[in-house]
PDBML (XML) file of the C-alpha atoms, coordinates in Angstrom:
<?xml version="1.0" encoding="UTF-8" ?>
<PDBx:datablock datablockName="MODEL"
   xmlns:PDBx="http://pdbml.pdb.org/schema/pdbx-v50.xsd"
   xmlns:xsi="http://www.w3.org/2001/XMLSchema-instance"
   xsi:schemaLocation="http://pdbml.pdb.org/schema/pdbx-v50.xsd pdbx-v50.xsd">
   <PDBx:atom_siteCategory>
      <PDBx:atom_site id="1">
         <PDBx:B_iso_or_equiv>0.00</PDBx:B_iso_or_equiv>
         <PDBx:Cartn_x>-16.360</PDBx:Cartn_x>
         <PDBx:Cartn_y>-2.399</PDBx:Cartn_y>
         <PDBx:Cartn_z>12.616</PDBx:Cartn_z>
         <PDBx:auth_asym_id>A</PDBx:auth_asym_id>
         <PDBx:auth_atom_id>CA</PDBx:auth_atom_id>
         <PDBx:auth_comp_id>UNK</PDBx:auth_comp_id>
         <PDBx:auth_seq_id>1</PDBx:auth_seq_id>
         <PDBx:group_PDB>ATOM</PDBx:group_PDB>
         <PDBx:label_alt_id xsi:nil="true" />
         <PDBx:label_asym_id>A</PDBx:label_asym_id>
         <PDBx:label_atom_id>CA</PDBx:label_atom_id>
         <PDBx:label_comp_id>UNK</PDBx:label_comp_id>
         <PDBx:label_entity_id>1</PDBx:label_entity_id>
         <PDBx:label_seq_id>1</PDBx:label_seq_id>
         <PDBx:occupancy>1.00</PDBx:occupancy>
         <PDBx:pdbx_PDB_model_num>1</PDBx:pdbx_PDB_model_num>
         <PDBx:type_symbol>C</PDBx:type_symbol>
      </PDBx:atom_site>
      <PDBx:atom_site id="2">
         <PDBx:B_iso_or_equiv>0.00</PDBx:B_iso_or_equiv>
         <PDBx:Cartn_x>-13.543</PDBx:Cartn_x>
         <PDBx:Cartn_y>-0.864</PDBx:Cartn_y>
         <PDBx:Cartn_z>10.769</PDBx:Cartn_z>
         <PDBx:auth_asym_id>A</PDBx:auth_asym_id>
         <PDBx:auth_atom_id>CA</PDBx:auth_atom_id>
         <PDBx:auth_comp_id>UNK</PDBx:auth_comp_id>
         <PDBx:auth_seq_id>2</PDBx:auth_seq_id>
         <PDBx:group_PDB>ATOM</PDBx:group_PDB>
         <PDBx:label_alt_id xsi:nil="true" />
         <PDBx:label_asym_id>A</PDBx:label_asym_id>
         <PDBx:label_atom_id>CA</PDBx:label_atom_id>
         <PDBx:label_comp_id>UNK</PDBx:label_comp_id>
         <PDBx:label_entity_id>1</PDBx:label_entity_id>
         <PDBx:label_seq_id>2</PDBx:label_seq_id>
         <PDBx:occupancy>1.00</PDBx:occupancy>
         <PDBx:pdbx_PDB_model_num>1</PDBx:pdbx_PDB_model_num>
         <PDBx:type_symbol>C</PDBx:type_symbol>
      </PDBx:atom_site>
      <PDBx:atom_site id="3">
         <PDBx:B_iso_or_equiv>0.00</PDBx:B_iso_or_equiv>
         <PDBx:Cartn_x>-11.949</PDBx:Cartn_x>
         <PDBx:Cartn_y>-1.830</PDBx:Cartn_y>
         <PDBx:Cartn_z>7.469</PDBx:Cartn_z>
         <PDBx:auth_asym_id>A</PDBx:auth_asym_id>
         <PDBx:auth_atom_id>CA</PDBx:auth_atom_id>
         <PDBx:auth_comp_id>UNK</PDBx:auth_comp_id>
         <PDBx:auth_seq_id>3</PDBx:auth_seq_id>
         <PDBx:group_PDB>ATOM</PDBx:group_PDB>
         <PDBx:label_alt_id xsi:nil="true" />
         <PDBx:label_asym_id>A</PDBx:label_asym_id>
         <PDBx:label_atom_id>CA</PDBx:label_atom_id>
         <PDBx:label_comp_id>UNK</PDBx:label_comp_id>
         <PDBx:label_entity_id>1</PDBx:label_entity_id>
         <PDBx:label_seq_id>3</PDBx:label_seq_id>
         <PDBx:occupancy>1.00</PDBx:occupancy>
         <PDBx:pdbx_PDB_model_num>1</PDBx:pdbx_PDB_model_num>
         <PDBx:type_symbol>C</PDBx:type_symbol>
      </PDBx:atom_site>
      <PDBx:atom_site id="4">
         <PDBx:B_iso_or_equiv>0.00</PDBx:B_iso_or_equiv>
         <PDBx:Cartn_x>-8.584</PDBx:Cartn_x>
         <PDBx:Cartn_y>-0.586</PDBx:Cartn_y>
         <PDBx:Cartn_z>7.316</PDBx:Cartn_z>
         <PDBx:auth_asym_id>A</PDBx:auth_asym_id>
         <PDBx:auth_atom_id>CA</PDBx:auth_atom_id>
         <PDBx:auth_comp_id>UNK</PDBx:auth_comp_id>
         <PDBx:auth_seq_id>4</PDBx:auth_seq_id>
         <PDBx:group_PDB>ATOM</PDBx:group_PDB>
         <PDBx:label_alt_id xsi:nil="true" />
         <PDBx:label_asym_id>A</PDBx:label_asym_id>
         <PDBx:label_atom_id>CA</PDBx:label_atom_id>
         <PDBx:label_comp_id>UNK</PDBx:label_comp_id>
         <PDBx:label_entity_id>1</PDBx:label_entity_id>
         <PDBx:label_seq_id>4</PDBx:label_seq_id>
         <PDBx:occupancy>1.00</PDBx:occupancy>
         <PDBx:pdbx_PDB_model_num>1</PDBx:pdbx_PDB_model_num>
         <PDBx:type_symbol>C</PDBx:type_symbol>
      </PDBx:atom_site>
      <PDBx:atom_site id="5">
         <PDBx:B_iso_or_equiv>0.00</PDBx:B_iso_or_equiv>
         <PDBx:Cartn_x>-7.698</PDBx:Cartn_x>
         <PDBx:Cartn_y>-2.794</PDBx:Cartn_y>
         <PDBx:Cartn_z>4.688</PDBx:Cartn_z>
         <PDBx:auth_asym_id>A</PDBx:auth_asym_id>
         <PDBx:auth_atom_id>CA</PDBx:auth_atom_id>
         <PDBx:auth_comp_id>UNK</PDBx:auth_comp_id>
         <PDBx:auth_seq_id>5</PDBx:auth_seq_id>
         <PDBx:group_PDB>ATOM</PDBx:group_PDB>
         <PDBx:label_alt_id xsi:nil="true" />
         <PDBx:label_asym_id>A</PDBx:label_asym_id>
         <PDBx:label_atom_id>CA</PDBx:label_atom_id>
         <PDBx:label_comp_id>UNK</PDBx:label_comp_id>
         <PDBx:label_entity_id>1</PDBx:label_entity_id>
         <PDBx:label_seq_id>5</PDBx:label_seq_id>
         <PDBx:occupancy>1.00</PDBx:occupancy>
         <PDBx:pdbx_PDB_model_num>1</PDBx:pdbx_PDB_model_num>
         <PDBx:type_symbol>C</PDBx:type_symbol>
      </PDBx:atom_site>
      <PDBx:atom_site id="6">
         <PDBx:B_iso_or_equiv>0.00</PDBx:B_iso_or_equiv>
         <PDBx:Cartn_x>-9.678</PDBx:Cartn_x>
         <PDBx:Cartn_y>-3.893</PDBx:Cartn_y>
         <PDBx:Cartn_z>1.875</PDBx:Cartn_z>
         <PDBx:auth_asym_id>A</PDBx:auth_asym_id>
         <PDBx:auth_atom_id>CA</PDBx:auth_atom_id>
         <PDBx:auth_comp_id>UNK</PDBx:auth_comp_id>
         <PDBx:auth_seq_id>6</PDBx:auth_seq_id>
         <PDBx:group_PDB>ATOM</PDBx:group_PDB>
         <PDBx:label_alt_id xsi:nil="true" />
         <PDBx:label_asym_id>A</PDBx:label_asym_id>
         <PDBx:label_atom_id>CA</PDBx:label_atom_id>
         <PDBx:label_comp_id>UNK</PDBx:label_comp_id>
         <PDBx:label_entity_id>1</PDBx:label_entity_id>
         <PDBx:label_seq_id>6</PDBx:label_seq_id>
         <PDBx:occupancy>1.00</PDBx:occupancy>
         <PDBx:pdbx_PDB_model_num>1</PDBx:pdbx_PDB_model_num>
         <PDBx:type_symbol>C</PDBx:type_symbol>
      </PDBx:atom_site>
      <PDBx:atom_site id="7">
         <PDBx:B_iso_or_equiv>0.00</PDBx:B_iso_or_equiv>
         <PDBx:Cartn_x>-8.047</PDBx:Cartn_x>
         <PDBx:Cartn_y>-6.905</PDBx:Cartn_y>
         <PDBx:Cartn_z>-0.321</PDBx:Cartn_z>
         <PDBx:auth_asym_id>A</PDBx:auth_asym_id>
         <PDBx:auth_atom_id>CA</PDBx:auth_atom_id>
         <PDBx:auth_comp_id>UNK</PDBx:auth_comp_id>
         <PDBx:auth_seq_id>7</PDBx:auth_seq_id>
         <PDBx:group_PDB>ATOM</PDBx:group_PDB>
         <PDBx:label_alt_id xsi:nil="true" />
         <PDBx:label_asym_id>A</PDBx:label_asym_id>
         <PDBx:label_atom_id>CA</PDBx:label_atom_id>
         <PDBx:label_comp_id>UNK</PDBx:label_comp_id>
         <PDBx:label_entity_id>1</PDBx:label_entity_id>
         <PDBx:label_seq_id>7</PDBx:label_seq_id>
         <PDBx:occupancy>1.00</PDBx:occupancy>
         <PDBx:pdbx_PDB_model_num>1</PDBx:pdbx_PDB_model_num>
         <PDBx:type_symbol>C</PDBx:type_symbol>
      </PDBx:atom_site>
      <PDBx:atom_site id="8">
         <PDBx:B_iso_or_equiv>0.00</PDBx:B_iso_or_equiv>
         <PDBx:Cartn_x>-4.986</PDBx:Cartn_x>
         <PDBx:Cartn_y>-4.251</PDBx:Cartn_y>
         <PDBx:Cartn_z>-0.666</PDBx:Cartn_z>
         <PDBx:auth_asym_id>A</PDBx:auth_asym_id>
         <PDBx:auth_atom_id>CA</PDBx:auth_atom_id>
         <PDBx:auth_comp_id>UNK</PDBx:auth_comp_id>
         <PDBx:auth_seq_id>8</PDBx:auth_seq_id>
         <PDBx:group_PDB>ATOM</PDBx:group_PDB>
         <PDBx:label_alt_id xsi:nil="true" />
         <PDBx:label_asym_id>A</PDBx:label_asym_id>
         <PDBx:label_atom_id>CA</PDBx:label_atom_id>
         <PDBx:label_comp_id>UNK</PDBx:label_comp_id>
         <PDBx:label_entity_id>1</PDBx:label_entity_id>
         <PDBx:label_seq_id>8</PDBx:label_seq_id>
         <PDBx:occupancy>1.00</PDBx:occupancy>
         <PDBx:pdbx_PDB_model_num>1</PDBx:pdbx_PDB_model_num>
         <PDBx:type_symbol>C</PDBx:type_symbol>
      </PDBx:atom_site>
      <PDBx:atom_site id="9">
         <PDBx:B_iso_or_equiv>0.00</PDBx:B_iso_or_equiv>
         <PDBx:Cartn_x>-2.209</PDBx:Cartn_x>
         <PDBx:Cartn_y>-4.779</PDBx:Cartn_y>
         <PDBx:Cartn_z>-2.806</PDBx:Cartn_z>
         <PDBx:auth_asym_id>A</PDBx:auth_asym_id>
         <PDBx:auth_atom_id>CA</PDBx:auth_atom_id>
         <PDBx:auth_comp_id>UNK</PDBx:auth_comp_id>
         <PDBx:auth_seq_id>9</PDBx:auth_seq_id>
         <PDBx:group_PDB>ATOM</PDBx:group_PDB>
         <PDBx:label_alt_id xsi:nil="true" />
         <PDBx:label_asym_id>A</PDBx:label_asym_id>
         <PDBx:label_atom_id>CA</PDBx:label_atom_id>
         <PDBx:label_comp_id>UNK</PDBx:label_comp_id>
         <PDBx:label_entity_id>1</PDBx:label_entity_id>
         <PDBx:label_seq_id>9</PDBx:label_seq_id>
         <PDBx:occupancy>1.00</PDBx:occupancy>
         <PDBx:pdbx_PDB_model_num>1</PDBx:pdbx_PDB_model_num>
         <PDBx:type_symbol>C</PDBx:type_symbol>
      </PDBx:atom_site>
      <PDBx:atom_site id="10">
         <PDBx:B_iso_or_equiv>0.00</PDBx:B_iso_or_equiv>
         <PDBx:Cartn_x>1.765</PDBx:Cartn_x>
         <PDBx:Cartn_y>-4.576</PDBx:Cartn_y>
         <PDBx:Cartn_z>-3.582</PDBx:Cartn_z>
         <PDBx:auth_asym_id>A</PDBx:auth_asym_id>
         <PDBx:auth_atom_id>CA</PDBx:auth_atom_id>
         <PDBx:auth_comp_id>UNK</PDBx:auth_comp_id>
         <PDBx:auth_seq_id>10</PDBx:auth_seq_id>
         <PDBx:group_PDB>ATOM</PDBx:group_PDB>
         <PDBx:label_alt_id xsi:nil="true" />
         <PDBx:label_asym_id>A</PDBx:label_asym_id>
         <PDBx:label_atom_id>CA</PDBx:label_atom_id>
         <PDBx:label_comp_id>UNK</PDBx:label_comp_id>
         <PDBx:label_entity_id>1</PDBx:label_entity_id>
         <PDBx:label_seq_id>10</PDBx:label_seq_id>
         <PDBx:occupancy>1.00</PDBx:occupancy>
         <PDBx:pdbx_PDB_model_num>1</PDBx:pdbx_PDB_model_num>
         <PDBx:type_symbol>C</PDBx:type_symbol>
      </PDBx:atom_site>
      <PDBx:atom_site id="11">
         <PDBx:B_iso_or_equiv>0.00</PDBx:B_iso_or_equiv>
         <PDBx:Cartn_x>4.399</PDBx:Cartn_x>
         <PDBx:Cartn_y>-5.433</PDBx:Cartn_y>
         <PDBx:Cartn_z>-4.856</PDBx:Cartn_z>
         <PDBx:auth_asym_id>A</PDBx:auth_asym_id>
         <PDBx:auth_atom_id>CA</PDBx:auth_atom_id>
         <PDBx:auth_comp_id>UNK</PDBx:auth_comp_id>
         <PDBx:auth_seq_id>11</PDBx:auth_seq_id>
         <PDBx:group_PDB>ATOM</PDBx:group_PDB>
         <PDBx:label_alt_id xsi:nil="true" />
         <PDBx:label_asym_id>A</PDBx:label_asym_id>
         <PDBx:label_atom_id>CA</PDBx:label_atom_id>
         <PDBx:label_comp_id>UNK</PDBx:label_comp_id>
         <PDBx:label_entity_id>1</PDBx:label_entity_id>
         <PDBx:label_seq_id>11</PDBx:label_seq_id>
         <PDBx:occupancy>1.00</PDBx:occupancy>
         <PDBx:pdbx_PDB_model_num>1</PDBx:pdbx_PDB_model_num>
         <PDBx:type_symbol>C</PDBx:type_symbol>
      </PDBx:atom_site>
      <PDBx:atom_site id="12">
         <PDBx:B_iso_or_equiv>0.00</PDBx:B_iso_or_equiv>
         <PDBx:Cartn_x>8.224</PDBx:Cartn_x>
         <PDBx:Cartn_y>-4.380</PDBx:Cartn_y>
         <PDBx:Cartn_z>-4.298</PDBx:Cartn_z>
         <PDBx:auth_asym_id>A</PDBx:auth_asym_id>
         <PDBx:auth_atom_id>CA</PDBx:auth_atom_id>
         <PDBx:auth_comp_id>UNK</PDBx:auth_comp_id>
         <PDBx:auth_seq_id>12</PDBx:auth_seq_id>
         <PDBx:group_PDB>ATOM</PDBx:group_PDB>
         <PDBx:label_alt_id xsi:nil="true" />
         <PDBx:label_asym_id>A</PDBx:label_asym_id>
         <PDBx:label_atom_id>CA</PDBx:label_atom_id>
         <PDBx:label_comp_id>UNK</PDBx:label_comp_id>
         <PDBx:label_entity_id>1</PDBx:label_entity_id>
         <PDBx:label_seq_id>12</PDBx:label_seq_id>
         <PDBx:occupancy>1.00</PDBx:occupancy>
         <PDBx:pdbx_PDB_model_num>1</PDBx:pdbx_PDB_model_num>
         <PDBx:type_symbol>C</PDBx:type_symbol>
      </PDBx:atom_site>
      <PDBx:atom_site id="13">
         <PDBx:B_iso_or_equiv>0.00</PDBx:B_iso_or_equiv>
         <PDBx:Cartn_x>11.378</PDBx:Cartn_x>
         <PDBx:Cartn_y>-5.290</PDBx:Cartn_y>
         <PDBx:Cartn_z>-6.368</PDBx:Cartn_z>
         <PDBx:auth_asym_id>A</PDBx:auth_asym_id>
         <PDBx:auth_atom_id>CA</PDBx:auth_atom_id>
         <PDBx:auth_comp_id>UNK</PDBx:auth_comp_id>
         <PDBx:auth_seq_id>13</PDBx:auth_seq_id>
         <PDBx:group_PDB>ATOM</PDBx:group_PDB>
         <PDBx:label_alt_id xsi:nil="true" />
         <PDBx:label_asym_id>A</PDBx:label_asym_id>
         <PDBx:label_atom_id>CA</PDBx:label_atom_id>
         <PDBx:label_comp_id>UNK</PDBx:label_comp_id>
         <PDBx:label_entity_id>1</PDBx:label_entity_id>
         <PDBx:label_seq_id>13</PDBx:label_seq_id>
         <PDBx:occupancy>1.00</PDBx:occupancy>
         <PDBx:pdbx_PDB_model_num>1</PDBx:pdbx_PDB_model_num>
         <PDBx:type_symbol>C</PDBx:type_symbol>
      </PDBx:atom_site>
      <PDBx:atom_site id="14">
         <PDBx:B_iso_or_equiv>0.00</PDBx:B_iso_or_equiv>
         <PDBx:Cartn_x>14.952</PDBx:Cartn_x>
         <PDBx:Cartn_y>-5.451</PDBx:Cartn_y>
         <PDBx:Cartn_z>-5.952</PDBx:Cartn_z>
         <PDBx:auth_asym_id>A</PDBx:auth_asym_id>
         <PDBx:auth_atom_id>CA</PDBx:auth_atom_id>
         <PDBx:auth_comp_id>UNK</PDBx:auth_comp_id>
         <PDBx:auth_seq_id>14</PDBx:auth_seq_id>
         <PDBx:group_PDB>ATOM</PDBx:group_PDB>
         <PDBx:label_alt_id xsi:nil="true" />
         <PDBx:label_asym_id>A</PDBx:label_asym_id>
         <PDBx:label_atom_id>CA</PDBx:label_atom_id>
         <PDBx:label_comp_id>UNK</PDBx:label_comp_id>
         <PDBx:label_entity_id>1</PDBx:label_entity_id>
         <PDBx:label_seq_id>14</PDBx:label_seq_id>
         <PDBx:occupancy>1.00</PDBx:occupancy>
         <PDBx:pdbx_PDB_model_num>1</PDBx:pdbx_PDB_model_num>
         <PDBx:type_symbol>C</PDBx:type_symbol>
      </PDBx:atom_site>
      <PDBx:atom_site id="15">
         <PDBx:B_iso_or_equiv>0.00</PDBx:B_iso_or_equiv>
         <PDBx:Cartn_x>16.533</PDBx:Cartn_x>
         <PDBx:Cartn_y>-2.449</PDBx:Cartn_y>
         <PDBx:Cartn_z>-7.139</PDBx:Cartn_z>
         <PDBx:auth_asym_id>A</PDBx:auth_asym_id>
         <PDBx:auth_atom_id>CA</PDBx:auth_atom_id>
         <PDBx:auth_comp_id>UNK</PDBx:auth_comp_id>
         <PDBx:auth_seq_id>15</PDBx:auth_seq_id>
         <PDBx:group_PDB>ATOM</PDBx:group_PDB>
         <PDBx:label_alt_id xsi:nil="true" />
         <PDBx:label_asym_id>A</PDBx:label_asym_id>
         <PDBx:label_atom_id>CA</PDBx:label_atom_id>
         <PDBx:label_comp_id>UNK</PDBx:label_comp_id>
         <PDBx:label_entity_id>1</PDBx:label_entity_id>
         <PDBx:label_seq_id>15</PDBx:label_seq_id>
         <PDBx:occupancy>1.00</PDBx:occupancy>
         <PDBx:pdbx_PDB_model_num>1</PDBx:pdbx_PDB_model_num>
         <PDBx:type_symbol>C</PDBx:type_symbol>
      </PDBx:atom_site>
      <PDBx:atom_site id="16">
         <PDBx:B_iso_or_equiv>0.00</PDBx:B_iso_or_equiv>
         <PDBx:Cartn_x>13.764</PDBx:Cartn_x>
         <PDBx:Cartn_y>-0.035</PDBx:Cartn_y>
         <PDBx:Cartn_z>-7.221</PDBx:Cartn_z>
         <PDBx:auth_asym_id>A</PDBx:auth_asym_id>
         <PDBx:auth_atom_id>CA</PDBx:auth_atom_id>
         <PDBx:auth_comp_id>UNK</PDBx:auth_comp_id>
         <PDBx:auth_seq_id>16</PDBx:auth_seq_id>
         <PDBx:group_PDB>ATOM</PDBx:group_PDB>
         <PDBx:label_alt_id xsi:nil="true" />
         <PDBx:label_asym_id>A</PDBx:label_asym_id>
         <PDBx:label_atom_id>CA</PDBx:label_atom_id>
         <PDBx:label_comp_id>UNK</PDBx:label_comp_id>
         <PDBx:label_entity_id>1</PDBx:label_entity_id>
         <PDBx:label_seq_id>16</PDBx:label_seq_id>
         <PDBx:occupancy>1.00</PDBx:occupancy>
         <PDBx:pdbx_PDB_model_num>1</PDBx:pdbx_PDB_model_num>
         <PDBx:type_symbol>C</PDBx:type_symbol>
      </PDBx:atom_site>
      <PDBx:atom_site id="17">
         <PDBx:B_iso_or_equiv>0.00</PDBx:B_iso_or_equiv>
         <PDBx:Cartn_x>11.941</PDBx:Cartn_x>
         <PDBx:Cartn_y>3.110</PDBx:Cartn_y>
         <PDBx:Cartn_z>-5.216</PDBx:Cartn_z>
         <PDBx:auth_asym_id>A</PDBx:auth_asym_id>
         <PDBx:auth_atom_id>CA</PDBx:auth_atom_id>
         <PDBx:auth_comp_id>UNK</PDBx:auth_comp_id>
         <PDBx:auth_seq_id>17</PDBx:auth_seq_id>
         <PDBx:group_PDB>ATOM</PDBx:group_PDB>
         <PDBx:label_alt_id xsi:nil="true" />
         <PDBx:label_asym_id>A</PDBx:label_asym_id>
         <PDBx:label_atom_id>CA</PDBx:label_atom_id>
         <PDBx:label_comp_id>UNK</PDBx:label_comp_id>
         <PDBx:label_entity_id>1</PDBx:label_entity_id>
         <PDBx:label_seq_id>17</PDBx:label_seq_id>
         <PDBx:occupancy>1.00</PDBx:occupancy>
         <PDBx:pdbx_PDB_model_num>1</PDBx:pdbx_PDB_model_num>
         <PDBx:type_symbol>C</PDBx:type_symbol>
      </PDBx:atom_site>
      <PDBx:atom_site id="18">
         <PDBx:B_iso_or_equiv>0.00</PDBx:B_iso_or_equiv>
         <PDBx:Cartn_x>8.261</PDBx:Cartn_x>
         <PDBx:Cartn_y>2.273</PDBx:Cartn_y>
         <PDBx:Cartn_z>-5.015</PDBx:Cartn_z>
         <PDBx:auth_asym_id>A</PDBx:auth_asym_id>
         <PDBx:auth_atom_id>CA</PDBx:auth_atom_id>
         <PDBx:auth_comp_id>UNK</PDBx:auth_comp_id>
         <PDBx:auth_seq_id>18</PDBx:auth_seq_id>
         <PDBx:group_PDB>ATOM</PDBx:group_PDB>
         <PDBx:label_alt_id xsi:nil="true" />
         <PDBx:label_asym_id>A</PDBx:label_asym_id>
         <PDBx:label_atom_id>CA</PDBx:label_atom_id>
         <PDBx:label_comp_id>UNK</PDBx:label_comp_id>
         <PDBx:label_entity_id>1</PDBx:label_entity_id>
         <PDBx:label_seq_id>18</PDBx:label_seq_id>
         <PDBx:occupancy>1.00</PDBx:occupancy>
         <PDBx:pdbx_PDB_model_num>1</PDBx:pdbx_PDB_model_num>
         <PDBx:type_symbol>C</PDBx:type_symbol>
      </PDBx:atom_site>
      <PDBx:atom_site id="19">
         <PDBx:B_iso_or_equiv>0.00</PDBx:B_iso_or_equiv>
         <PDBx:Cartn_x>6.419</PDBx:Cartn_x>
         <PDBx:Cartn_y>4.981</PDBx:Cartn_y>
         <PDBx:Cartn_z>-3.186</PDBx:Cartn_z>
         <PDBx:auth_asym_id>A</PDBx:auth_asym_id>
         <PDBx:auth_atom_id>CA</PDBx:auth_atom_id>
         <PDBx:auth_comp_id>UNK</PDBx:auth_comp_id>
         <PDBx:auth_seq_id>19</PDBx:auth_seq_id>
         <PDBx:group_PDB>ATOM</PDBx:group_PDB>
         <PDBx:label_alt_id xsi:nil="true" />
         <PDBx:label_asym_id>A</PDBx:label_asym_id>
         <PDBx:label_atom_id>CA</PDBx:label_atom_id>
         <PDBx:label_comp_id>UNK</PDBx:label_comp_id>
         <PDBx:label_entity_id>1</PDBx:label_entity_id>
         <PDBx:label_seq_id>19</PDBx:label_seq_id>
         <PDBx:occupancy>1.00</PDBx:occupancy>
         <PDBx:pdbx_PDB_model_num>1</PDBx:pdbx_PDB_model_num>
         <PDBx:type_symbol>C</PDBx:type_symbol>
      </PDBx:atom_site>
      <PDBx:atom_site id="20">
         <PDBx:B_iso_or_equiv>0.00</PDBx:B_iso_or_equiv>
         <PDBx:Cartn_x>3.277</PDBx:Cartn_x>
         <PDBx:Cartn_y>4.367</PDBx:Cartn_y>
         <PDBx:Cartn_z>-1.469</PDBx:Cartn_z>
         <PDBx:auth_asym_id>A</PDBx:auth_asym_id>
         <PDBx:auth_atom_id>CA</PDBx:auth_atom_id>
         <PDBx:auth_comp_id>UNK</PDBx:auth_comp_id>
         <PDBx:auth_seq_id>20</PDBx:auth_seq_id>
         <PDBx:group_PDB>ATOM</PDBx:group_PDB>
         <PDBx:label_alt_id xsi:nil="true" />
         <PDBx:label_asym_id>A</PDBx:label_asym_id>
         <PDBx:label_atom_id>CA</PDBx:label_atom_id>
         <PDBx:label_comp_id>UNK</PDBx:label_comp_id>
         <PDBx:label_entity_id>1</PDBx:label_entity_id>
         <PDBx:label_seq_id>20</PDBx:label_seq_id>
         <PDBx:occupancy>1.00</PDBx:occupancy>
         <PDBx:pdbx_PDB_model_num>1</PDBx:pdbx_PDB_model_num>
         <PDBx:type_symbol>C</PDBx:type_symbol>
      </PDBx:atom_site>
      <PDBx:atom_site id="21">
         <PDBx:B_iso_or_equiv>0.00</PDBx:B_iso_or_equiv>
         <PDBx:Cartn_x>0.770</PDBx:Cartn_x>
         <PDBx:Cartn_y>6.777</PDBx:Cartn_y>
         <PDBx:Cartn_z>-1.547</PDBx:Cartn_z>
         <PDBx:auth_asym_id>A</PDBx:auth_asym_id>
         <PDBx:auth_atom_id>CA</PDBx:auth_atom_id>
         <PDBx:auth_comp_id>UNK</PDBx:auth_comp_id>
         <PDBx:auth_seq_id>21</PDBx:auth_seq_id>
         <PDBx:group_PDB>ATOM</PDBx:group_PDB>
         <PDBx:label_alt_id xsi:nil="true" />
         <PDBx:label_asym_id>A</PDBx:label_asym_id>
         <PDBx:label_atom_id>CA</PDBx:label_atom_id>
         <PDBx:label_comp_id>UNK</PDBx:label_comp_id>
         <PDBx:label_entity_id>1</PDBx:label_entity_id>
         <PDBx:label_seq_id>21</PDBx:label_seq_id>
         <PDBx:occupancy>1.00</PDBx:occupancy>
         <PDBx:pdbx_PDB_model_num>1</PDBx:pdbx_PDB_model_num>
         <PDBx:type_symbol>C</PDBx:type_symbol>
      </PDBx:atom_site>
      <PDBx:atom_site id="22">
         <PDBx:B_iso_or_equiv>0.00</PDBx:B_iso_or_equiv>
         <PDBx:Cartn_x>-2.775</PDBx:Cartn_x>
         <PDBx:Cartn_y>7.726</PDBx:Cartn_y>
         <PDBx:Cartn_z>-0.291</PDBx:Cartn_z>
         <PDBx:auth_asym_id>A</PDBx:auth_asym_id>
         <PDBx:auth_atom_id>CA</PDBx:auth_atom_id>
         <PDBx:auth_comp_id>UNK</PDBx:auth_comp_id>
         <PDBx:auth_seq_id>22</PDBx:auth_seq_id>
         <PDBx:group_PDB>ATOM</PDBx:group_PDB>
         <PDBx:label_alt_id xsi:nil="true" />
         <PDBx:label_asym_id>A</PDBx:label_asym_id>
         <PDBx:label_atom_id>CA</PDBx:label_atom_id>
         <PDBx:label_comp_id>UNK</PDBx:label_comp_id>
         <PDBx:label_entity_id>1</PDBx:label_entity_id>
         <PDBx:label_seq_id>22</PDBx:label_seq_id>
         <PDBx:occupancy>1.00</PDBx:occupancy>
         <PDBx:pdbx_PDB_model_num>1</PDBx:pdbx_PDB_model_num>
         <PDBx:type_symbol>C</PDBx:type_symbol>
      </PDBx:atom_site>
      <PDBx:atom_site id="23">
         <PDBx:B_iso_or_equiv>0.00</PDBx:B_iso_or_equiv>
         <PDBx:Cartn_x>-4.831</PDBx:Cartn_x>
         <PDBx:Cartn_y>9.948</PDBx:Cartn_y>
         <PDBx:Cartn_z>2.172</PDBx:Cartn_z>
         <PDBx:auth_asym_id>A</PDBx:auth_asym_id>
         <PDBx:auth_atom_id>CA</PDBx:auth_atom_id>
         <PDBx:auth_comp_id>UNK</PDBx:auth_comp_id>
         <PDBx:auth_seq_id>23</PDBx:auth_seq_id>
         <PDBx:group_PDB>ATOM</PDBx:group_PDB>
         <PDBx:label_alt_id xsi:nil="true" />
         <PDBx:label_asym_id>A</PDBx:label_asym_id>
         <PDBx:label_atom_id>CA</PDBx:label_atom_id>
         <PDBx:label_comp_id>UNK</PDBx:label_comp_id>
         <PDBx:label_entity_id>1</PDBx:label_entity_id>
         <PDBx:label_seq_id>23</PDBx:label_seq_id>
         <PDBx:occupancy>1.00</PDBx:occupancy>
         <PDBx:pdbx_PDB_model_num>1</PDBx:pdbx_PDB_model_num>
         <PDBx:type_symbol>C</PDBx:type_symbol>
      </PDBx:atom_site>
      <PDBx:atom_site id="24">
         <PDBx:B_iso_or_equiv>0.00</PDBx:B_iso_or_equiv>
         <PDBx:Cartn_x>-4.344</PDBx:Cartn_x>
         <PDBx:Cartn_y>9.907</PDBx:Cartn_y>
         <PDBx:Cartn_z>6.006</PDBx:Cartn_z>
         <PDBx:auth_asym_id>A</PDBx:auth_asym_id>
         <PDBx:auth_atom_id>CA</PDBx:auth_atom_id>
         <PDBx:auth_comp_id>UNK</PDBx:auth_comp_id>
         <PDBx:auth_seq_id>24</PDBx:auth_seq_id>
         <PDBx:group_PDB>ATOM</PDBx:group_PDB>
         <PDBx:label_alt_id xsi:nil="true" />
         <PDBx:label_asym_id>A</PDBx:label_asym_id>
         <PDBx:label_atom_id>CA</PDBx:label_atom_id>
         <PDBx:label_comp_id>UNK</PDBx:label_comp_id>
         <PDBx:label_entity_id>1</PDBx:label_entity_id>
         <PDBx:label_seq_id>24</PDBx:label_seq_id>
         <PDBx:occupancy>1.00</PDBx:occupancy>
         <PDBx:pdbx_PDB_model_num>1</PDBx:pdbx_PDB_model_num>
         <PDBx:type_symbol>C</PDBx:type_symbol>
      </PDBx:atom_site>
      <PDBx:atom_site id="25">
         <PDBx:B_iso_or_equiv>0.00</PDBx:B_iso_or_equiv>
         <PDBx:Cartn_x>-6.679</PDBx:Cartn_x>
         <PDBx:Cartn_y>6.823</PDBx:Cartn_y>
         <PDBx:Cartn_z>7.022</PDBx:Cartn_z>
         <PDBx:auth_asym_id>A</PDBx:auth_asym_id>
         <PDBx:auth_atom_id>CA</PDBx:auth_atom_id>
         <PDBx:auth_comp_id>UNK</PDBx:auth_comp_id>
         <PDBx:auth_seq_id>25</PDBx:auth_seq_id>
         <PDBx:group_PDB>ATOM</PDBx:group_PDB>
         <PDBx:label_alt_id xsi:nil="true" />
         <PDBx:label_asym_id>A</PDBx:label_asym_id>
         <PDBx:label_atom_id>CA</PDBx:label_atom_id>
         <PDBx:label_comp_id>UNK</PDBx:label_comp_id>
         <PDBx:label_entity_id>1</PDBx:label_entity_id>
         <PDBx:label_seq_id>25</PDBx:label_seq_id>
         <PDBx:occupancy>1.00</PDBx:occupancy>
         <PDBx:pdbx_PDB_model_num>1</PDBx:pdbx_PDB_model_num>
         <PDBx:type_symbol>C</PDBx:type_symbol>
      </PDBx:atom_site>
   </PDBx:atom_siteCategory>
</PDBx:datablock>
């Protein structure tokens, strides 16, 4: 019954740092 996703998104380039961020869970 759990959504651990919900319509997430990203996107990551060449060439780059992208940090990810967020709460635990």
């Amino acid at each position: 019954p759990a959504r651990a996703l919900d319509r997430a998104a990203l996107s990551l380039r060449g060439g780059e740092v992208h940090a990810l961020m967020g709460e635990n869970g």
